[in-house]
N, C-alpha and C. Protein backbone atom coordinates (compact mmCIF):
# COMPACT_ATOMS: atom_id res chain seq x y z
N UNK A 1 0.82 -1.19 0.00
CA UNK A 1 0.00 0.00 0.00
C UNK A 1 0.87 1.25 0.00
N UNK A 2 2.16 1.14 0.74
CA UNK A 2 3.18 2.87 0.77
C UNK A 2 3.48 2.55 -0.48
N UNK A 3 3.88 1.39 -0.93
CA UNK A 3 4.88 1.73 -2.46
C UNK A 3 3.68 2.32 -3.74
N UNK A 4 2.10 1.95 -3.49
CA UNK A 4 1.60 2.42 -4.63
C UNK A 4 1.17 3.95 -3.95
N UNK A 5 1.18 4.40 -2.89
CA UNK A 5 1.09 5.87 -2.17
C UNK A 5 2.55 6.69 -2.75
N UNK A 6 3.39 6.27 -2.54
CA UNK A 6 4.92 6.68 -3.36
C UNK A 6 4.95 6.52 -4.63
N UNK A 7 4.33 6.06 -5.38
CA UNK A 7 4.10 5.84 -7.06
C UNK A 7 3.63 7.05 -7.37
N UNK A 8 2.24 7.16 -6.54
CA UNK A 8 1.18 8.16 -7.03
C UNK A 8 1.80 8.89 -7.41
N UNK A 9 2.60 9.38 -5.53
CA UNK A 9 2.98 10.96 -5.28
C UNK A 9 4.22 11.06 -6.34
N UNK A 10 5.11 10.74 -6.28
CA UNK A 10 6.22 10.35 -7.29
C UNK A 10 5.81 10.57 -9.30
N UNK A 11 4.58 9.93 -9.35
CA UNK A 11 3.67 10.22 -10.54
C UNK A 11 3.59 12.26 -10.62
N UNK A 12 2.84 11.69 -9.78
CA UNK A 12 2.65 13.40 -10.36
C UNK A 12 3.88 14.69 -10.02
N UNK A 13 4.63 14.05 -9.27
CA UNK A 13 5.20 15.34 -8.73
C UNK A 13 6.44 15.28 -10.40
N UNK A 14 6.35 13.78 -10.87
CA UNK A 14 7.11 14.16 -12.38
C UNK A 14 6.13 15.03 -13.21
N UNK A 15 5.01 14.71 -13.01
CA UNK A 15 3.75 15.22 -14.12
C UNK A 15 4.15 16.56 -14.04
N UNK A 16 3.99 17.33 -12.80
CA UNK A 16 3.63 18.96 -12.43
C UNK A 16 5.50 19.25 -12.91
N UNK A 17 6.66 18.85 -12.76
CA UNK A 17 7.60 18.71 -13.20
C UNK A 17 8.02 19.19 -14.57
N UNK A 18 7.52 18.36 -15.53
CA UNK A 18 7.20 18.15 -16.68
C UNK A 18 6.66 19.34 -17.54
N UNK A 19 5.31 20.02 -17.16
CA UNK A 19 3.95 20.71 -17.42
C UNK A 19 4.94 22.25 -16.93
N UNK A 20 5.32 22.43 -15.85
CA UNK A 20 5.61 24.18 -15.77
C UNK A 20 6.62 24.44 -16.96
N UNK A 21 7.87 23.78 -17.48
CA UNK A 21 8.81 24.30 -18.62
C UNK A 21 7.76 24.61 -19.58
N UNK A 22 6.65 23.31 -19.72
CA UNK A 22 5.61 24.09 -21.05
C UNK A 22 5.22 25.08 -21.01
N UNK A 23 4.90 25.02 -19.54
CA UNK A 23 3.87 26.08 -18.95
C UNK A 23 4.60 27.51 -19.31
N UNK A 24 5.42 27.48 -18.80
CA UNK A 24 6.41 29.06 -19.12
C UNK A 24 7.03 28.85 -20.70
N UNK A 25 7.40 28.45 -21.55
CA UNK A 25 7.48 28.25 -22.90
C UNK A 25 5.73 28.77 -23.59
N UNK A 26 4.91 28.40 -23.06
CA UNK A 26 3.32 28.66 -23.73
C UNK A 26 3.46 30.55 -23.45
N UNK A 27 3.76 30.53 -22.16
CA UNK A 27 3.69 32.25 -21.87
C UNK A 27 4.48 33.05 -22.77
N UNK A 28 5.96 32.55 -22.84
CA UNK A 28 6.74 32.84 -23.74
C UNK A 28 6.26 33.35 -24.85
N UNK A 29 5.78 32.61 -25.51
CA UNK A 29 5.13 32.81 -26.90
C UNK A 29 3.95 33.19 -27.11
N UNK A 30 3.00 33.46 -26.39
CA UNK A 30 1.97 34.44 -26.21
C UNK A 30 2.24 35.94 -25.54
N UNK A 31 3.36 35.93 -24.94
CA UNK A 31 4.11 37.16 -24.63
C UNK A 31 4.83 37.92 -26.16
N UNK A 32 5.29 37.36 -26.64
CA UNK A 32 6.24 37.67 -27.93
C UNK A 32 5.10 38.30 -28.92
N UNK A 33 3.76 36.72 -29.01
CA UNK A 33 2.96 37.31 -29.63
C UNK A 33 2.07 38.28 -29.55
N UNK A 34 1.78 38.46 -28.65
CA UNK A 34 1.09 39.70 -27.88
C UNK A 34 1.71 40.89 -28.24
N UNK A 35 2.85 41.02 -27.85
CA UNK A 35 4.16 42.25 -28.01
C UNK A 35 4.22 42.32 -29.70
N UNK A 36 4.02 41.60 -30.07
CA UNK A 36 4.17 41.21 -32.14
C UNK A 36 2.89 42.32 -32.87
N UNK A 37 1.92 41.82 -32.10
CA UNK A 37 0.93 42.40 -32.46
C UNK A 37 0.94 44.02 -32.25
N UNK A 38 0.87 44.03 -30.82
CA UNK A 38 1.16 45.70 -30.51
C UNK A 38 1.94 46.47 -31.16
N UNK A 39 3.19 45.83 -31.53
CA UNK A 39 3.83 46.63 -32.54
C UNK A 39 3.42 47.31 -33.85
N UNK A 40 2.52 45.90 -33.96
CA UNK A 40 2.20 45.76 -35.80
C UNK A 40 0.96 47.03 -35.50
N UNK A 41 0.29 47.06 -34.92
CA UNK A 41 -1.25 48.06 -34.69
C UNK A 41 -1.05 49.24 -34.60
N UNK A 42 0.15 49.13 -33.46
CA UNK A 42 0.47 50.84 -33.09
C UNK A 42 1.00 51.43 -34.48
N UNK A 43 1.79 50.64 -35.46
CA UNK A 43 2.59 51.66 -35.99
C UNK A 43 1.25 51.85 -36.92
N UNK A 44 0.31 50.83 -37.18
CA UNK A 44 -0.69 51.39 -38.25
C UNK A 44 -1.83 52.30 -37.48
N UNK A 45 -2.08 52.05 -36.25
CA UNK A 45 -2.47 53.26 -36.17
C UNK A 45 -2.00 54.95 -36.07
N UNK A 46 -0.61 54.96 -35.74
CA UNK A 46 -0.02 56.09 -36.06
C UNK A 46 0.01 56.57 -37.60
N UNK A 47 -0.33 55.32 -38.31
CA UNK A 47 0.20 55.91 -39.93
C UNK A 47 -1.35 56.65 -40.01
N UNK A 48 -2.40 56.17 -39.52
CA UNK A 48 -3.66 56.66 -39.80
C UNK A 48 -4.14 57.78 -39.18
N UNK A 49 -3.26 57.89 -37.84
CA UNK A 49 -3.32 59.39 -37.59
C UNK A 49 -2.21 60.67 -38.18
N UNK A 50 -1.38 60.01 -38.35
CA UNK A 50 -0.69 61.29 -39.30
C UNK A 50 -1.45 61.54 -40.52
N UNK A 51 -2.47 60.49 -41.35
CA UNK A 51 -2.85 60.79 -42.38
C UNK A 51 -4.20 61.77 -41.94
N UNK A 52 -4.26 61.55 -40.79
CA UNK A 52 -5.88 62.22 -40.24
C UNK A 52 -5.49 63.68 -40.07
N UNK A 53 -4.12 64.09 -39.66
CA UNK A 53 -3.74 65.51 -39.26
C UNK A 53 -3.40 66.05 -40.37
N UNK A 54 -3.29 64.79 -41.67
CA UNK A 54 -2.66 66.13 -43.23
C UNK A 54 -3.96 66.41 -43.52
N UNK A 55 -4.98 65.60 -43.65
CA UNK A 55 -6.49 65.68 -43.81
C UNK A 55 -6.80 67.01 -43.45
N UNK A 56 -6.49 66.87 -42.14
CA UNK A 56 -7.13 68.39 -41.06
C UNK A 56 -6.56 69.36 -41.57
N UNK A 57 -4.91 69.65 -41.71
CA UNK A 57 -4.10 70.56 -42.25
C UNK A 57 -5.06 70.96 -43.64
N UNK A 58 -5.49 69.84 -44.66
CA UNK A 58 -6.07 70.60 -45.93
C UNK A 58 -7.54 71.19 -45.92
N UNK A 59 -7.67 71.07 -44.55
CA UNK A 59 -9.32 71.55 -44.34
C UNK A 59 -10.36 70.11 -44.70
N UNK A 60 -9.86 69.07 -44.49
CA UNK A 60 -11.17 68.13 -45.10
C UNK A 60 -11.45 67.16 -43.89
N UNK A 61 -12.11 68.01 -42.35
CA UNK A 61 -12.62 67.22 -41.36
C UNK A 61 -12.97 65.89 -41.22
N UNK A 62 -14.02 65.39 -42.96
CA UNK A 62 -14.43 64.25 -42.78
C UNK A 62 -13.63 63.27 -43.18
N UNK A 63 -12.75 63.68 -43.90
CA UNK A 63 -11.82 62.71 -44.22
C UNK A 63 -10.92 62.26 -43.09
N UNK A 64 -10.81 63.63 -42.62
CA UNK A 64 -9.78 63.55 -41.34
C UNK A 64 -10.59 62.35 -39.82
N UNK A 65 -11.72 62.73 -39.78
CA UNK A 65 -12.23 61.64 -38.78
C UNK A 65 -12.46 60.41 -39.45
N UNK A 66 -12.15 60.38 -40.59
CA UNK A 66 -12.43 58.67 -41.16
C UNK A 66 -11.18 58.13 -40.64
N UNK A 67 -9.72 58.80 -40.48
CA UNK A 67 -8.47 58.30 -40.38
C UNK A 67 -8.26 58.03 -39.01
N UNK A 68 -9.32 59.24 -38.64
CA UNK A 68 -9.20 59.04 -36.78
C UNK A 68 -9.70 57.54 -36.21
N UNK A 69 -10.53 57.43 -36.86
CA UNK A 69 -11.83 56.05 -36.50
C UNK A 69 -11.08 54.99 -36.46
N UNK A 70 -9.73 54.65 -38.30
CA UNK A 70 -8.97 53.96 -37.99
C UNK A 70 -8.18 53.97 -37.11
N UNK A 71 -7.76 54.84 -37.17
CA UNK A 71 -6.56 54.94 -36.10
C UNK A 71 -7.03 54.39 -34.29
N UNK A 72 -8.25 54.89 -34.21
CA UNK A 72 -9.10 54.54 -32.88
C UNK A 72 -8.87 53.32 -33.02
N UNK A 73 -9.65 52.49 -33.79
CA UNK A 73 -9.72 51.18 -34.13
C UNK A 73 -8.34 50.41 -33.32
N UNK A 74 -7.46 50.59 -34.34
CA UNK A 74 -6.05 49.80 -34.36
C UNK A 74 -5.25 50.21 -33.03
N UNK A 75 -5.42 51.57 -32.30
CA UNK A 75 -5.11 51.53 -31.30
C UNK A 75 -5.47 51.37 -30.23
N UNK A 76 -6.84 51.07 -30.43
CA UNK A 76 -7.38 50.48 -29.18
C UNK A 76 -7.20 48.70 -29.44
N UNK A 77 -7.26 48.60 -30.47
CA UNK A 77 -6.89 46.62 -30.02
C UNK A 77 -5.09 46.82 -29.78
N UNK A 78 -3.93 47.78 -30.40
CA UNK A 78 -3.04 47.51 -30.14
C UNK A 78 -2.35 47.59 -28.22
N UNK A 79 -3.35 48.66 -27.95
CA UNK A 79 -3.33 48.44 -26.42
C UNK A 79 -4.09 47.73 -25.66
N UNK A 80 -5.11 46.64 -25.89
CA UNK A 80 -6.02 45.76 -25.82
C UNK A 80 -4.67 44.08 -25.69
N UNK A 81 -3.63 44.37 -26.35
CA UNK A 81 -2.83 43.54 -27.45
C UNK A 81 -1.92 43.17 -25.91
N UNK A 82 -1.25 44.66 -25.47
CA UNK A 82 -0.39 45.21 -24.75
C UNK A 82 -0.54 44.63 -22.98
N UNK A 83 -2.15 44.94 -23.22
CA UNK A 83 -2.73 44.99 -21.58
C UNK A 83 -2.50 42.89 -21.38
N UNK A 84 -2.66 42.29 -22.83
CA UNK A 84 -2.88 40.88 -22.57
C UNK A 84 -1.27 40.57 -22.76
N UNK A 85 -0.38 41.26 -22.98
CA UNK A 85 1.05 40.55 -23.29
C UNK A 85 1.72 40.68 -21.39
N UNK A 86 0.99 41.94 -20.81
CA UNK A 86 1.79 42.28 -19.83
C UNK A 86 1.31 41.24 -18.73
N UNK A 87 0.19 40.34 -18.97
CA UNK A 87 -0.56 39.08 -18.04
C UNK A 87 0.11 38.09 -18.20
N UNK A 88 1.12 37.70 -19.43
CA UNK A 88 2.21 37.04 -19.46
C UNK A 88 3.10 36.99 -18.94
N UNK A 89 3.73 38.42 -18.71
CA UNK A 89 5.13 38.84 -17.93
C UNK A 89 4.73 39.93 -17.18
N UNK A 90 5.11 39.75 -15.43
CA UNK A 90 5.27 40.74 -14.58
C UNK A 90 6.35 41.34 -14.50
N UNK A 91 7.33 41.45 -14.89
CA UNK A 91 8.23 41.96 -14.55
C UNK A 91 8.30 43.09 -15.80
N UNK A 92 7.58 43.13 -16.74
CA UNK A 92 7.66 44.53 -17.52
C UNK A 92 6.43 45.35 -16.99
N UNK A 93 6.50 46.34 -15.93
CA UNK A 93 5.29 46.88 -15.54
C UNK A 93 5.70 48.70 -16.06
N UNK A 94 6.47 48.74 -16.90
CA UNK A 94 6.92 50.17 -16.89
C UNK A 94 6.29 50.83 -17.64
N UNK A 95 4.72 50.77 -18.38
CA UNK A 95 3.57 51.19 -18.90
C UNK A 95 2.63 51.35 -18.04
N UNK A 96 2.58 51.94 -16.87
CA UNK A 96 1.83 52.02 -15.86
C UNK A 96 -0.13 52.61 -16.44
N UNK A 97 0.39 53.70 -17.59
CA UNK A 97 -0.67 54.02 -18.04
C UNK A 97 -1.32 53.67 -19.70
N UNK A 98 -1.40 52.62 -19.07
CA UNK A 98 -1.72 51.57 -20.34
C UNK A 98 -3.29 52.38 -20.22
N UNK A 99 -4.04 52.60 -19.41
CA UNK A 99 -5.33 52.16 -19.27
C UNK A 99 -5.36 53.52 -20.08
N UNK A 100 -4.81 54.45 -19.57
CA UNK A 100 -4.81 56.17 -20.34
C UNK A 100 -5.20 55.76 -21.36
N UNK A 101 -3.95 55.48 -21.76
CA UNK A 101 -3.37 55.52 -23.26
C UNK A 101 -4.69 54.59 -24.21
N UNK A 102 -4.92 53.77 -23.61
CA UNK A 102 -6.20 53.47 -24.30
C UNK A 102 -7.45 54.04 -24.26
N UNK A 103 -7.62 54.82 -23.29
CA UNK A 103 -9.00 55.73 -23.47
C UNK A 103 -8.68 56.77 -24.49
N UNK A 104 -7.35 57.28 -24.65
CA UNK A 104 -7.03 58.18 -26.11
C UNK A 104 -7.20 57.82 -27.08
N UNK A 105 -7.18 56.37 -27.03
CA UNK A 105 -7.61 55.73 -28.78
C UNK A 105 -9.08 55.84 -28.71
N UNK A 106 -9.98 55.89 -27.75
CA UNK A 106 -11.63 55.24 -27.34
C UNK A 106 -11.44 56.69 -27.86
N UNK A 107 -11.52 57.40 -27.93
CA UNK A 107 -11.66 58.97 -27.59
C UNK A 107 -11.78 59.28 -29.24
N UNK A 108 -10.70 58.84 -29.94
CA UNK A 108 -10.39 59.37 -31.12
C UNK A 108 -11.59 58.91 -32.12
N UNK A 109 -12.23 57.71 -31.78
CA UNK A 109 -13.32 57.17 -32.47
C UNK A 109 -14.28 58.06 -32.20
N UNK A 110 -14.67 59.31 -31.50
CA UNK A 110 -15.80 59.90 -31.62
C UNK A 110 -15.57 61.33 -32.03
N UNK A 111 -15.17 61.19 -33.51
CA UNK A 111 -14.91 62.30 -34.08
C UNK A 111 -16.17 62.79 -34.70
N UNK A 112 -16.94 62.11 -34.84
CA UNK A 112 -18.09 62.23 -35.82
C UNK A 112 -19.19 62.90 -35.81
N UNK A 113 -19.22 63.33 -34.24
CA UNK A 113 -20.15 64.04 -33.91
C UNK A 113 -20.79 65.08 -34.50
N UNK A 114 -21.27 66.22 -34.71
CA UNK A 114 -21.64 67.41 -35.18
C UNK A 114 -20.92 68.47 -34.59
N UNK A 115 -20.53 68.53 -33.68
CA UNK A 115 -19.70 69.67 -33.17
C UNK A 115 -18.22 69.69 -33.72
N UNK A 116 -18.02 68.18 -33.99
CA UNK A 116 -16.46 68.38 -34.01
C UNK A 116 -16.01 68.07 -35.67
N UNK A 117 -17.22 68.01 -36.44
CA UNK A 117 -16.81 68.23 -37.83
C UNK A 117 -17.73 69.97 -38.63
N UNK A 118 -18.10 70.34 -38.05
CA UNK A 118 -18.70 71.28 -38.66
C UNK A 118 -18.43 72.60 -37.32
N UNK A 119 -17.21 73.06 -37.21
CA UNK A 119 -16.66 73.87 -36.11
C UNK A 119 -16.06 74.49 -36.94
């Protein structure tokens, strides 16, 4: 009866053994990918807001909030991207205002209003 009680425990304590290298290898790479993504979003949403401010510069508001909307778009999943890479890894906490920075993208999607295209 101890030797199959010592099997068990012996069983699993290889199992749980075994399972954390995956375990941190799986984070790994949902960290990378996470961080992959954010990259890829942010820079397209920046390209869509510089195109939104030449817009504005030529006087053409609506064009200019169509670029904003994208730009909203892509930067709110790229910090959406950000908030899920940093649940991977604690030890990068030096974006404290992640949450900001994403209400500036929420923000930019409500260009459309009446006040803020016909001003």
């Amino acid at each position: 009866m101890a030797r199959h009680i010592i099997s068990v425990i012996l069983f699993f304590f290889l199992t749980i053994c075994q399972l954390q290298p995956v375990s941190a290898q799986d984070n790994q790479t949902s960290f990378a990918r996470y961080m992959l993504e954010w990259r890829e979003k942010s820079q397209i949403a920046e390209d869509y807001l510089r195109k939104g401010e030449d817009e504005l510069k030529k006087g053409q508001k609506y064009r200019a909030c169509i670029n904003n909307k994208y730009a909203s778009k892509y930067g709110v999943e790229a910090y959406e991207a950000l908030i899920k890479a940093q649940q991977y890894d604690e030890a990068d906490k030096e974006l404290v205002n992640i949450e900001d920075n994403l209400e500036y993208w929420k923000r930019l999607n409500r260009c459309n209003t009446a006040n803020s295209l016909f001003y």
